[in-house]
PDB file of N, CA and C in Angstrom:
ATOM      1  N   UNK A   1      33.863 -16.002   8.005  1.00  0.00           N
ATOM      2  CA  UNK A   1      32.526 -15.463   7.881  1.00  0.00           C
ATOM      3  C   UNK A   1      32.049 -15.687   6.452  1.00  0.00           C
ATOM      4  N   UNK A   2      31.182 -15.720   6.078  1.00  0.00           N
ATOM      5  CA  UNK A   2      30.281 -16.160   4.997  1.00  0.00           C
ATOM      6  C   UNK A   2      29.700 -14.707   4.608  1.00  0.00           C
ATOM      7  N   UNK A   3      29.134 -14.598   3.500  1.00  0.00           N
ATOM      8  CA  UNK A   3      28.081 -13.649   2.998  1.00  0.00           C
ATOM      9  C   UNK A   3      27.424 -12.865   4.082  1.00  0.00           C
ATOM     10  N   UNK A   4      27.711 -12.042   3.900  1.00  0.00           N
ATOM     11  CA  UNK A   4      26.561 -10.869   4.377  1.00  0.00           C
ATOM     12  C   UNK A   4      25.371 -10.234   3.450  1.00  0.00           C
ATOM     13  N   UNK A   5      24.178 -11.071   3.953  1.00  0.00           N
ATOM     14  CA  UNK A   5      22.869 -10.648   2.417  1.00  0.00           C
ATOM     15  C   UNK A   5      21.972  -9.650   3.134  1.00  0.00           C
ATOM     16  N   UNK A   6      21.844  -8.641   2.369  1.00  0.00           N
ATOM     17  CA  UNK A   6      21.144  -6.973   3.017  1.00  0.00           C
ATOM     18  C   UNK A   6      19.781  -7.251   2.293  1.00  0.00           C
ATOM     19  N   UNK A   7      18.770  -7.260   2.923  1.00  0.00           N
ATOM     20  CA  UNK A   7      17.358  -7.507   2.759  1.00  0.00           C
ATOM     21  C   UNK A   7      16.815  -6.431   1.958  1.00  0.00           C
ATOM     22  N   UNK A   8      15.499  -6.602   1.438  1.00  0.00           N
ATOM     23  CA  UNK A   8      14.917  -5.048   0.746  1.00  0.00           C
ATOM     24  C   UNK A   8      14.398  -4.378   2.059  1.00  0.00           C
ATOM     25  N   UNK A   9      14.109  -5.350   2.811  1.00  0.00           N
ATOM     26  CA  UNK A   9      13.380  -4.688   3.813  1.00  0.00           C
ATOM     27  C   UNK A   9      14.650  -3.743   4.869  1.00  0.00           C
ATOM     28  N   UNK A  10      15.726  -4.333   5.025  1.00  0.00           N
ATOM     29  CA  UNK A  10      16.697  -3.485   5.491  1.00  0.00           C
ATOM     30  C   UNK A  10      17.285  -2.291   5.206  1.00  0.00           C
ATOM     31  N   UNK A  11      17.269  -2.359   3.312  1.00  0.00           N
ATOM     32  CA  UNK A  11      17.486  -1.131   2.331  1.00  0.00           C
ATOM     33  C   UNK A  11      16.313  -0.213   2.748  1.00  0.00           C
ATOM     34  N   UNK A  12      15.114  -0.335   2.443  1.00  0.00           N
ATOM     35  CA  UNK A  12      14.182   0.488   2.927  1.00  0.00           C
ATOM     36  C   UNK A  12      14.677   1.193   4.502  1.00  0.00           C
ATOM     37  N   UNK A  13      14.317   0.337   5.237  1.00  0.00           N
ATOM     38  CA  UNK A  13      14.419   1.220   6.947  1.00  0.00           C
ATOM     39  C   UNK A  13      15.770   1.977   6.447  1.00  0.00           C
ATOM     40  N   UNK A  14      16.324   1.665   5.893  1.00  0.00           N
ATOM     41  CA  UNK A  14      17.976   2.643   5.616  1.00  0.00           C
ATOM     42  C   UNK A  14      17.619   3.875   4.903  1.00  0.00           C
ATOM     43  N   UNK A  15      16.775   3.495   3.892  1.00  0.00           N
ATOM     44  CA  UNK A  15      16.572   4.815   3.433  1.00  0.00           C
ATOM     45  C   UNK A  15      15.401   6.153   4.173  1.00  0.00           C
ATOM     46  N   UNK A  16      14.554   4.642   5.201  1.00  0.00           N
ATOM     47  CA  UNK A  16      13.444   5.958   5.755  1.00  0.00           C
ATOM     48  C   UNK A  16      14.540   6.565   7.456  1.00  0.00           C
ATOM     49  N   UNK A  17      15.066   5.956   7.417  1.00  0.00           N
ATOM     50  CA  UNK A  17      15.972   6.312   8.209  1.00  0.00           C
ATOM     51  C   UNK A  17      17.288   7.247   8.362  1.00  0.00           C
ATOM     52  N   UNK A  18      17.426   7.261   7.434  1.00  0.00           N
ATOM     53  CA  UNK A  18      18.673   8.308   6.643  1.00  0.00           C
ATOM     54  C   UNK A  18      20.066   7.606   7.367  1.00  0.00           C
ATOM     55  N   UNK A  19      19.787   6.156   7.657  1.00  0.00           N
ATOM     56  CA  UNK A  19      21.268   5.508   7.840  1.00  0.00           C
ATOM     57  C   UNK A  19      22.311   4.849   6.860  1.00  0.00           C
ATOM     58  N   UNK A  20      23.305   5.550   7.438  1.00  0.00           N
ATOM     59  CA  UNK A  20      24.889   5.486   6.634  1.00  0.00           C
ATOM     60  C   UNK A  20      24.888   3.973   6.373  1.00  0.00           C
ATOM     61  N   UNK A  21      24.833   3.352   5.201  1.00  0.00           N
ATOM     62  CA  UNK A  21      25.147   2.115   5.222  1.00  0.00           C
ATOM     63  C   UNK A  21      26.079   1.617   5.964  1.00  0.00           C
ATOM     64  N   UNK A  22      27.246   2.225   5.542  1.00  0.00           N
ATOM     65  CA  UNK A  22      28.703   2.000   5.897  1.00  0.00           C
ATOM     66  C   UNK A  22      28.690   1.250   7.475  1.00  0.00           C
ATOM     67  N   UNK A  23      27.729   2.338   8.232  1.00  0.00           N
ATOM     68  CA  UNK A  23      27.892   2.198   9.627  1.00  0.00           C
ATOM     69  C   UNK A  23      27.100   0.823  10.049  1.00  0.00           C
ATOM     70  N   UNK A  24      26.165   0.753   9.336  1.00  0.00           N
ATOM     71  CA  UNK A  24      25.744  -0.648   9.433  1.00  0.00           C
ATOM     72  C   UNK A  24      26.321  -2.294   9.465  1.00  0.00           C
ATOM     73  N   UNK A  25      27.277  -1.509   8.049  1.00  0.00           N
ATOM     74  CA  UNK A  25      28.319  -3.113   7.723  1.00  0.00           C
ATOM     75  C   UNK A  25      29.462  -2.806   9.119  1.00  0.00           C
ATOM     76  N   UNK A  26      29.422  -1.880   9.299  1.00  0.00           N
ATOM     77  CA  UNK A  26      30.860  -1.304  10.443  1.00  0.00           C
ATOM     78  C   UNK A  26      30.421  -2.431  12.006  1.00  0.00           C
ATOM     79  N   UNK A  27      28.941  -2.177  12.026  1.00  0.00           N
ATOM     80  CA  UNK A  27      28.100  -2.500  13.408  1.00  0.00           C
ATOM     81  C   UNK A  27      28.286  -4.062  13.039  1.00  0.00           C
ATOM     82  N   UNK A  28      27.803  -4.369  12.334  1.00  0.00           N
ATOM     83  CA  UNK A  28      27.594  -6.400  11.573  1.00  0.00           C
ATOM     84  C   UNK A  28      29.056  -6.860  12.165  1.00  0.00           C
ATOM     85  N   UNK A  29      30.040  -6.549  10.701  1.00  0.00           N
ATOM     86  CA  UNK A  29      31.460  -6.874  11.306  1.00  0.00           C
ATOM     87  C   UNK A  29      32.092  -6.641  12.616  1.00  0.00           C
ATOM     88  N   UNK A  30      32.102  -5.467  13.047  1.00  0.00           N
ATOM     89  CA  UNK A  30      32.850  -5.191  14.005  1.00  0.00           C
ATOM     90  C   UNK A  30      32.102  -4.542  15.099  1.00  0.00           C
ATOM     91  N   UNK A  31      31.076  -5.589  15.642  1.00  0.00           N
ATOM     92  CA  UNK A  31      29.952  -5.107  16.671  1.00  0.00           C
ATOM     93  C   UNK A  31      31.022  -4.408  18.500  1.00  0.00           C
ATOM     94  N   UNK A  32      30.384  -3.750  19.073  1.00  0.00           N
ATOM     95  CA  UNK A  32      31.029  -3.294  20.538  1.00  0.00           C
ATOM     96  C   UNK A  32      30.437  -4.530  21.360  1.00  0.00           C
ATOM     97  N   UNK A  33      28.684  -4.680  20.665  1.00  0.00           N
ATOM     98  CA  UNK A  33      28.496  -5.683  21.956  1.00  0.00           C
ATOM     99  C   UNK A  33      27.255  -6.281  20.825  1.00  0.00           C
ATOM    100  N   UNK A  34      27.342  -7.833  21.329  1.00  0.00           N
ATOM    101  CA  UNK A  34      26.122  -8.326  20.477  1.00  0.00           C
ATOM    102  C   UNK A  34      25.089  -9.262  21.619  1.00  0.00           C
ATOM    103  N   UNK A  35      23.939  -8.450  21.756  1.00  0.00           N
ATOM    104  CA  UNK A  35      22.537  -9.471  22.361  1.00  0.00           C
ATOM    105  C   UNK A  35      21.941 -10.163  21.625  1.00  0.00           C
ATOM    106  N   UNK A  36      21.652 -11.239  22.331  1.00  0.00           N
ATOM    107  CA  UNK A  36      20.354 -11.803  21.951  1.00  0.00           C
ATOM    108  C   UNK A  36      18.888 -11.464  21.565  1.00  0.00           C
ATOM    109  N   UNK A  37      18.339 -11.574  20.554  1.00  0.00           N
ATOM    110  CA  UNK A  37      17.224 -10.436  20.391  1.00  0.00           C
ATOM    111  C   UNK A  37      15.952 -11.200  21.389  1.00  0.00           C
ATOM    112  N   UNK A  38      15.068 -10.435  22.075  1.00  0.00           N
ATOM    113  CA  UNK A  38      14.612 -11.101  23.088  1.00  0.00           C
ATOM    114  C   UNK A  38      12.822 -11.450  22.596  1.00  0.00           C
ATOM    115  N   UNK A  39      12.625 -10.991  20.694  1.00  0.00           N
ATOM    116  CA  UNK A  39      11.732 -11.138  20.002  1.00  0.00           C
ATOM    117  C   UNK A  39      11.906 -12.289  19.224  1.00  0.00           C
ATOM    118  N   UNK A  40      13.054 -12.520  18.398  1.00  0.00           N
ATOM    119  CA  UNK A  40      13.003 -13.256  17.603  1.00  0.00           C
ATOM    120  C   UNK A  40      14.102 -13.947  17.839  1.00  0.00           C
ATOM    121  N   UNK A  41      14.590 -14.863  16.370  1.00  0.00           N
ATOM    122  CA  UNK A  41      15.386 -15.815  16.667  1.00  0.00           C
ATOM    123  C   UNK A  41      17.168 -15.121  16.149  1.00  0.00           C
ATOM    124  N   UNK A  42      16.984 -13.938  15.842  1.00  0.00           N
ATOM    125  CA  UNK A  42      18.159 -13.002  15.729  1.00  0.00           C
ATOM    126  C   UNK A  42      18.995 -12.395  16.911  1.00  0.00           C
ATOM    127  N   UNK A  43      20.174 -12.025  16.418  1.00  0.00           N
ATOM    128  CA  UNK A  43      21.035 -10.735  17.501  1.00  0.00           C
ATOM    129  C   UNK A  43      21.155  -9.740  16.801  1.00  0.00           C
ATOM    130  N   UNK A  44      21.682  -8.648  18.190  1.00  0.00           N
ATOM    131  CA  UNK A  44      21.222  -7.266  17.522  1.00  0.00           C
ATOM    132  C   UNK A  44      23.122  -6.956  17.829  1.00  0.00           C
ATOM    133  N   UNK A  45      23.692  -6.639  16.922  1.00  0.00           N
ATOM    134  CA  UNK A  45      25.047  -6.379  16.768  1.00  0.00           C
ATOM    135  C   UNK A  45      24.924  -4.684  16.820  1.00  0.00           C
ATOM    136  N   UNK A  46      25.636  -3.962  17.712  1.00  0.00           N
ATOM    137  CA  UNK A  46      25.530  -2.907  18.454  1.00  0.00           C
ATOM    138  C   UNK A  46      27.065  -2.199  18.409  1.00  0.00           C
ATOM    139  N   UNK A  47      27.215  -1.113  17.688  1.00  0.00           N
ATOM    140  CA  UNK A  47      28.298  -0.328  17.538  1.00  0.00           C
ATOM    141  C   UNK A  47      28.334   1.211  17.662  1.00  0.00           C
ATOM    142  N   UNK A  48      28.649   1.592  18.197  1.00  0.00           N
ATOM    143  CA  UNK A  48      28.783   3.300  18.782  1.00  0.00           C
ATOM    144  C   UNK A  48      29.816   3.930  17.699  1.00  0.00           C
ATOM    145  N   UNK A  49      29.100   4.833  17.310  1.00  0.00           N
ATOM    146  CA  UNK A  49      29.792   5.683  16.000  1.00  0.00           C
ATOM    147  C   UNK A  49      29.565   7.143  15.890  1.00  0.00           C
ATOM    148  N   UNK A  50      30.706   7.896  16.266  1.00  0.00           N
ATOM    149  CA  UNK A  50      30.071   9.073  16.522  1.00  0.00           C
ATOM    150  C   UNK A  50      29.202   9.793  16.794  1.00  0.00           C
ATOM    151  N   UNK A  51      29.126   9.047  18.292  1.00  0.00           N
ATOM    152  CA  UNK A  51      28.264   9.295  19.212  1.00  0.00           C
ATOM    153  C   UNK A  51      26.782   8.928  18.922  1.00  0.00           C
ATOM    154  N   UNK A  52      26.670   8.000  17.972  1.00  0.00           N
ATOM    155  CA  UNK A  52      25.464   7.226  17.765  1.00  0.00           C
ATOM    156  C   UNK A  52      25.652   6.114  17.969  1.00  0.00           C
ATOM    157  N   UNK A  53      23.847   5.101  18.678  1.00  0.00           N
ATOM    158  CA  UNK A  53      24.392   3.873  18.783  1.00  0.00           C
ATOM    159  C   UNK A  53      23.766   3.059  17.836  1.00  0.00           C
ATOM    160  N   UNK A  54      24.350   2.757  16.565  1.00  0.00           N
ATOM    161  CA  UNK A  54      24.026   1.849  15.622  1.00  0.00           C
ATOM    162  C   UNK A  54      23.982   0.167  15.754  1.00  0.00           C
ATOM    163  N   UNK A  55      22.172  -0.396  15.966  1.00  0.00           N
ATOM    164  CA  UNK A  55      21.981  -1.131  16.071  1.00  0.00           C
ATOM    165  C   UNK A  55      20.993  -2.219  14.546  1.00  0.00           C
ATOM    166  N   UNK A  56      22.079  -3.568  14.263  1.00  0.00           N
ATOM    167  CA  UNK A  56      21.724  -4.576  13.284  1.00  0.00           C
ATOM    168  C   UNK A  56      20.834  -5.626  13.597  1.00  0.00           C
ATOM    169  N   UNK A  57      19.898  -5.798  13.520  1.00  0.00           N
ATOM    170  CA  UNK A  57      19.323  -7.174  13.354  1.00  0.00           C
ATOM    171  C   UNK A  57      19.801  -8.000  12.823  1.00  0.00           C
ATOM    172  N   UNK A  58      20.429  -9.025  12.978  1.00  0.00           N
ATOM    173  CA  UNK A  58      21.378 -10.207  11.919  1.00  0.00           C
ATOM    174  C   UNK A  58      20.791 -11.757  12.460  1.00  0.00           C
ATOM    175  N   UNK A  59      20.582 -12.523  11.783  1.00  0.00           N
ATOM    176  CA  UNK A  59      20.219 -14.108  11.861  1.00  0.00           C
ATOM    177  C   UNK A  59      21.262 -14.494  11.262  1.00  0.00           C
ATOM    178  N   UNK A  60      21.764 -16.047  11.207  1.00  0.00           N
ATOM    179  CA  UNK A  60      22.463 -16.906  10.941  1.00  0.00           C
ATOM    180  C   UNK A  60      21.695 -17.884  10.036  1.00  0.00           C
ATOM    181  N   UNK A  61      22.378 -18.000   9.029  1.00  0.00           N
ATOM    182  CA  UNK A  61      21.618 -18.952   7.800  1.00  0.00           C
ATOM    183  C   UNK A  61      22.793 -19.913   7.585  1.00  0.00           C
ATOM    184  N   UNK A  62      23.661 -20.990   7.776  1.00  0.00           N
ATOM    185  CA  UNK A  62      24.559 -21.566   8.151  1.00  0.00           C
ATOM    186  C   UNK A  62      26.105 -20.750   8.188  1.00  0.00           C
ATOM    187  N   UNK A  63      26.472 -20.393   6.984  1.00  0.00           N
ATOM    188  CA  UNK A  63      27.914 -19.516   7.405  1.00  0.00           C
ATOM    189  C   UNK A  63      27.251 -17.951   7.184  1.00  0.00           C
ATOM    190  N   UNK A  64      26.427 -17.763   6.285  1.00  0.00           N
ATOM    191  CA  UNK A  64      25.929 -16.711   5.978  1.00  0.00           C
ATOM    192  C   UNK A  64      24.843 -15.760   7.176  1.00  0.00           C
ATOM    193  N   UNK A  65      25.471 -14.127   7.029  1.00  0.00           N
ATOM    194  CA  UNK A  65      24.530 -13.700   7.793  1.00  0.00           C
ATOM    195  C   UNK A  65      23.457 -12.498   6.958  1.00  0.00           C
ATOM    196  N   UNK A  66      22.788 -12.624   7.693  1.00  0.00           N
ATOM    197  CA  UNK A  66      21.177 -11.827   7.038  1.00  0.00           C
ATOM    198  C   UNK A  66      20.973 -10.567   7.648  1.00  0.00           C
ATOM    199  N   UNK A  67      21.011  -9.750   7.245  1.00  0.00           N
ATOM    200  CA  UNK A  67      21.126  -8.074   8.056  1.00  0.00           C
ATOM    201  C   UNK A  67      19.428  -8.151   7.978  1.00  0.00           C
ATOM    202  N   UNK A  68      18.513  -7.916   8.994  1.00  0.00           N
ATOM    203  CA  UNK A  68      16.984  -7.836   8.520  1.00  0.00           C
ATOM    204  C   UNK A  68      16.534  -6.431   8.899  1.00  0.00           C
ATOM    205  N   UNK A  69      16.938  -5.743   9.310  1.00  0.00           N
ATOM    206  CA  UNK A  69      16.691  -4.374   9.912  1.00  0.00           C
ATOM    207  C   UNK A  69      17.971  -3.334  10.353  1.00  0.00           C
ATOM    208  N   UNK A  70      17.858  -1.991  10.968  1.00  0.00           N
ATOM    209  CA  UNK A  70      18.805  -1.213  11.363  1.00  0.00           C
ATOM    210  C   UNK A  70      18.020  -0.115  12.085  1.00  0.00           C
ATOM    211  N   UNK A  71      18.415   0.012  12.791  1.00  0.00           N
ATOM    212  CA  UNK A  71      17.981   1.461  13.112  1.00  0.00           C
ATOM    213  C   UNK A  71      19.041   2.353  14.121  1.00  0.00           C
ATOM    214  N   UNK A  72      19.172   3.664  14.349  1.00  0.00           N
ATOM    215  CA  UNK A  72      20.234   4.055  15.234  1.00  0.00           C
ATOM    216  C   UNK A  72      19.835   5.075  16.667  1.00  0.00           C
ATOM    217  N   UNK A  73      20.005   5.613  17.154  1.00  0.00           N
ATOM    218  CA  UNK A  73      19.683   6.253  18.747  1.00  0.00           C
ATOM    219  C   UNK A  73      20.848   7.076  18.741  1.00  0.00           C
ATOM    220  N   UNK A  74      21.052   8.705  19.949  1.00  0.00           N
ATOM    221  CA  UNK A  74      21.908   8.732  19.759  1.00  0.00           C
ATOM    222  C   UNK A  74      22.563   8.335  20.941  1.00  0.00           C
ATOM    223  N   UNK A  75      24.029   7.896  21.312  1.00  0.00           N
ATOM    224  CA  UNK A  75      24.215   7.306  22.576  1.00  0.00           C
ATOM    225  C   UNK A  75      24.989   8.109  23.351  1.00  0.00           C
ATOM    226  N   UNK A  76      24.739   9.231  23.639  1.00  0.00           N
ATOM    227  CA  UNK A  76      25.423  10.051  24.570  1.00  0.00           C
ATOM    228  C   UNK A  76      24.565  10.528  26.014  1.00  0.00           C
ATOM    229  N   UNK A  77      25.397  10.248  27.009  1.00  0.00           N
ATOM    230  CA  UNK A  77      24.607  10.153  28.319  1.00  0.00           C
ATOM    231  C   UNK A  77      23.389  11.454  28.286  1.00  0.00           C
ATOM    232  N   UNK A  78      22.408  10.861  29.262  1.00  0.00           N
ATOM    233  CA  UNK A  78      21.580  11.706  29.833  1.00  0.00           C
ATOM    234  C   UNK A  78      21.455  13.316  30.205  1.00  0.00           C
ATOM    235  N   UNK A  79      20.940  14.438  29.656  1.00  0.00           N
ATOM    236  CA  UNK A  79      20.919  15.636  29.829  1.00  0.00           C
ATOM    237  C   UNK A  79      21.904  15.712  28.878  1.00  0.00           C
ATOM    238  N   UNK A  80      22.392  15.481  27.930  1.00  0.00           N
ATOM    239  CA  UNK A  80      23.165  15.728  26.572  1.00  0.00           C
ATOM    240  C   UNK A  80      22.745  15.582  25.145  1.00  0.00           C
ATOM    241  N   UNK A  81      22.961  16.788  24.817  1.00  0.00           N
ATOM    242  CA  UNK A  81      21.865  17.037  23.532  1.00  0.00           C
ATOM    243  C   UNK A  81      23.022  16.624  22.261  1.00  0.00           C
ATOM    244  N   UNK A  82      22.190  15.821  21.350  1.00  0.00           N
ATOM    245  CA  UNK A  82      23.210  15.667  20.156  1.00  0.00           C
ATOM    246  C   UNK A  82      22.646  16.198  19.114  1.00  0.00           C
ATOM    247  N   UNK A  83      23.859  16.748  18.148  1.00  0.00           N
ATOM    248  CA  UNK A  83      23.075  18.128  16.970  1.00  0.00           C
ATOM    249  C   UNK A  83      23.577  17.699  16.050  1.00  0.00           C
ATOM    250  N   UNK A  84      22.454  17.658  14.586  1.00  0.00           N
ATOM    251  CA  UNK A  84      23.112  16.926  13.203  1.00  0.00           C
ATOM    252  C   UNK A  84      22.114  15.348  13.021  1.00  0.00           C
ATOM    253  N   UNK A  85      21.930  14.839  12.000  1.00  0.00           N
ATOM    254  CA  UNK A  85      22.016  13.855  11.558  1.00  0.00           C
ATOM    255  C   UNK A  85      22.745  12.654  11.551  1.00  0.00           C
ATOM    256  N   UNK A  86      23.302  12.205  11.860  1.00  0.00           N
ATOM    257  CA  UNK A  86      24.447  10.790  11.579  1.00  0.00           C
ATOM    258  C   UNK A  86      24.429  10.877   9.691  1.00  0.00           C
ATOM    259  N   UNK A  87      23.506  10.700   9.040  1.00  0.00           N
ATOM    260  CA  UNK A  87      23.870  10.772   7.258  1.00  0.00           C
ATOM    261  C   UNK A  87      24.692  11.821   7.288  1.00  0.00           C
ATOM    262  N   UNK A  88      24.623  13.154   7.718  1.00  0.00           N
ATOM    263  CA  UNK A  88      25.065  14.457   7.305  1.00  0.00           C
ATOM    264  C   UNK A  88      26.387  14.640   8.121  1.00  0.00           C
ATOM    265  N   UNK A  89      27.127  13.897   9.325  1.00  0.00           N
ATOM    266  CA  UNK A  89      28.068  13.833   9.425  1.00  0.00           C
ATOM    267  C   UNK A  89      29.342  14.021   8.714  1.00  0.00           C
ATOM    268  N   UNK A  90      30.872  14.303   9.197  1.00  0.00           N
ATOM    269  CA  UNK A  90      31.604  14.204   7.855  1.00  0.00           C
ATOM    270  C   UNK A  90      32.579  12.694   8.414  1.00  0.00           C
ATOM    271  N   UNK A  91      32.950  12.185   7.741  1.00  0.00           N
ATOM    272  CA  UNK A  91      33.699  11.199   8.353  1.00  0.00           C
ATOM    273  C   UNK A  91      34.784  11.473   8.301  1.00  0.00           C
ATOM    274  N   UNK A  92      35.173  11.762   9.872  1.00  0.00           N
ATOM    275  CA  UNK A  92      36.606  11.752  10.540  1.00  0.00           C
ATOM    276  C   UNK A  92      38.017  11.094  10.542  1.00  0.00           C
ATOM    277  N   UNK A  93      37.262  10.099  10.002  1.00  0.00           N
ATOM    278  CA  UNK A  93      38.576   9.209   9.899  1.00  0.00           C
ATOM    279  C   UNK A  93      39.748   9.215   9.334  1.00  0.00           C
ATOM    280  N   UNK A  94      41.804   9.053   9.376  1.00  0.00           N
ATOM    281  CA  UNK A  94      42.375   9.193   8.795  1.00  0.00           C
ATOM    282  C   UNK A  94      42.002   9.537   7.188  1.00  0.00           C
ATOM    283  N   UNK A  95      42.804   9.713   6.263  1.00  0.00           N
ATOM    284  CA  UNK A  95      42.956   9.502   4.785  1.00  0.00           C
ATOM    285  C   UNK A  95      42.982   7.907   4.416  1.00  0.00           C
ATOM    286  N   UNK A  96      44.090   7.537   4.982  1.00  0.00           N
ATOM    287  CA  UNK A  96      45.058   6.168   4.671  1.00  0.00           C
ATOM    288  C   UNK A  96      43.640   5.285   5.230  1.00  0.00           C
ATOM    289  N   UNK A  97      42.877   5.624   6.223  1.00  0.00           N
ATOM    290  CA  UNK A  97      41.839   4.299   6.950  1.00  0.00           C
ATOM    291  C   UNK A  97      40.760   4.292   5.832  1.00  0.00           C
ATOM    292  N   UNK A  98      40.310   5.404   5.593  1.00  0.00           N
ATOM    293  CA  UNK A  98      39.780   5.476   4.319  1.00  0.00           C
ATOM    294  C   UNK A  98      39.509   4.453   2.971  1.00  0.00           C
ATOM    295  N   UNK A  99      41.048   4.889   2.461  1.00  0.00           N
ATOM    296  CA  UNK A  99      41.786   4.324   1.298  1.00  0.00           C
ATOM    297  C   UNK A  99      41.954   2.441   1.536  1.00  0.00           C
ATOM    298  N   UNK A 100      42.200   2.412   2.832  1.00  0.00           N
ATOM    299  CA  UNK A 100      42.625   0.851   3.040  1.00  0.00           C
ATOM    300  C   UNK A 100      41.131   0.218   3.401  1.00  0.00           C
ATOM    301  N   UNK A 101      39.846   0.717   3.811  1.00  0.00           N
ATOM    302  CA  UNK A 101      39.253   0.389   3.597  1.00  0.00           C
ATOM    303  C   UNK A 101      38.164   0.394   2.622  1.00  0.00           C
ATOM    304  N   UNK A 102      37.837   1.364   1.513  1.00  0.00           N
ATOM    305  CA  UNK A 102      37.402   1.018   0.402  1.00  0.00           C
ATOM    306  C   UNK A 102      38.622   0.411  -0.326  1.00  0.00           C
ATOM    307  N   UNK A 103      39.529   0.122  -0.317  1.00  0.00           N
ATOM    308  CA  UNK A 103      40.096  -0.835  -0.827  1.00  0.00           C
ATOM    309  C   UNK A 103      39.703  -2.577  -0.414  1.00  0.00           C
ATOM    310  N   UNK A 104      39.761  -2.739   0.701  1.00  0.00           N
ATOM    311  CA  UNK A 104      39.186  -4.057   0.835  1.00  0.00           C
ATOM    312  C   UNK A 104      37.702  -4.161   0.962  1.00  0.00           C
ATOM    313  N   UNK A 105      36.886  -3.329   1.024  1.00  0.00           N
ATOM    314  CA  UNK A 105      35.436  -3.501   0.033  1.00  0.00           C
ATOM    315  C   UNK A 105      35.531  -3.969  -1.272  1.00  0.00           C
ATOM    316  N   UNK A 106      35.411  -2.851  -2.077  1.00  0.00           N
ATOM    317  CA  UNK A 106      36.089  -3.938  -3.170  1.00  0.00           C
ATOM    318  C   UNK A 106      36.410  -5.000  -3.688  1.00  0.00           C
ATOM    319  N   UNK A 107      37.680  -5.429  -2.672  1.00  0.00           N
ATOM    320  CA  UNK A 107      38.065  -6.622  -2.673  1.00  0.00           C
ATOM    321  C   UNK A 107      37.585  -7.398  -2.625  1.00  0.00           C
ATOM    322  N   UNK A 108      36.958  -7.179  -1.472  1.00  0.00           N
ATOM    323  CA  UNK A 108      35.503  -8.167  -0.889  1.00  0.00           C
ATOM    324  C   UNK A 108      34.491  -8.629  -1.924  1.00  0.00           C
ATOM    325  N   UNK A 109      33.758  -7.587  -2.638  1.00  0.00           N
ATOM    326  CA  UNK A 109      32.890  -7.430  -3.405  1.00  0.00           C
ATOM    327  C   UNK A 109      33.154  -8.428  -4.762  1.00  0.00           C
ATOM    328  N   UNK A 110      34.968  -8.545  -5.333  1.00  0.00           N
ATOM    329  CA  UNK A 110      35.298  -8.742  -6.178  1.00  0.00           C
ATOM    330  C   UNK A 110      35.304 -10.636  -6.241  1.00  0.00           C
ATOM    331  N   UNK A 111      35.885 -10.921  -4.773  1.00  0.00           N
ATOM    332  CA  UNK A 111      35.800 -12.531  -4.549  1.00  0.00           C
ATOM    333  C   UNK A 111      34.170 -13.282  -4.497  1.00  0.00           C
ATOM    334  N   UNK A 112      33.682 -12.218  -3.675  1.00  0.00           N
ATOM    335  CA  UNK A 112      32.601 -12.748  -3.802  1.00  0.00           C
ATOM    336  C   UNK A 112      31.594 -12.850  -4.690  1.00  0.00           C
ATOM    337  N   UNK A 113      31.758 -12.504  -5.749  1.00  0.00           N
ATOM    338  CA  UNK A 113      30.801 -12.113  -7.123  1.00  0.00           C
ATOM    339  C   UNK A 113      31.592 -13.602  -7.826  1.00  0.00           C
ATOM    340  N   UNK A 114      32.893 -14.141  -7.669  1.00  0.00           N
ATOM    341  CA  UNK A 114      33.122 -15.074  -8.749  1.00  0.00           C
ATOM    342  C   UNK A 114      32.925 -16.233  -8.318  1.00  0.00           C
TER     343      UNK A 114
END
């Protein structure tokens, strides 16, 4: 995989949106299901995250991908009420999943800057 480049216009909807970055790069990389966008010439990379369904707009620029939007829903069946924010969540996850993954952020961050 190539670069992942986050738009201003994507930063914005993130911030009028109050979405977790994290969950965004989570949805890009490690989508549940990815469509075809049936507007443009993008897919919408689709990941369920505590009980939200976090959806990416992403295009292909040869190896590199382009995040152009985000927005999230929450995805729990019909006649089921979901309470809280997704920002205001706490994240559940091990310690160690944590640690091993801001560790290879980082990492990430570190190759790709040189």
């Amino acid at each position: 995989m190539g670069k992942v480049i986050w738009t201003t216009h994507l930063r914005e909807r993130l911030r009028q949106r109050g979405l977790n970055p994290d969950w965004v790069d989570k949805a890009v990389r490690f989508p549940d299901e990815i469509r075809a966008s049936s507007t443009t010439d993008s897919h919408k990379h689709i990941k369920v995250i505590q009980g939200y369904k976090i959806v990416a707009a992403v295009k292909r620029q040869g190896s590199d991908w382009i995040i152009t939007s985000a927005w999230w829903n929450p995805a729990m069946p019909a006649g089921r009420q979901v309470y809280g924010h997704p920002a205001l969540q706490k994240d559940k996850r091990f310690f160690l999943e944590k640690w091993v993954d801001k560790a290879l952020r980082a990492l990430e961050k570190f190759i790709t800057k040189r």
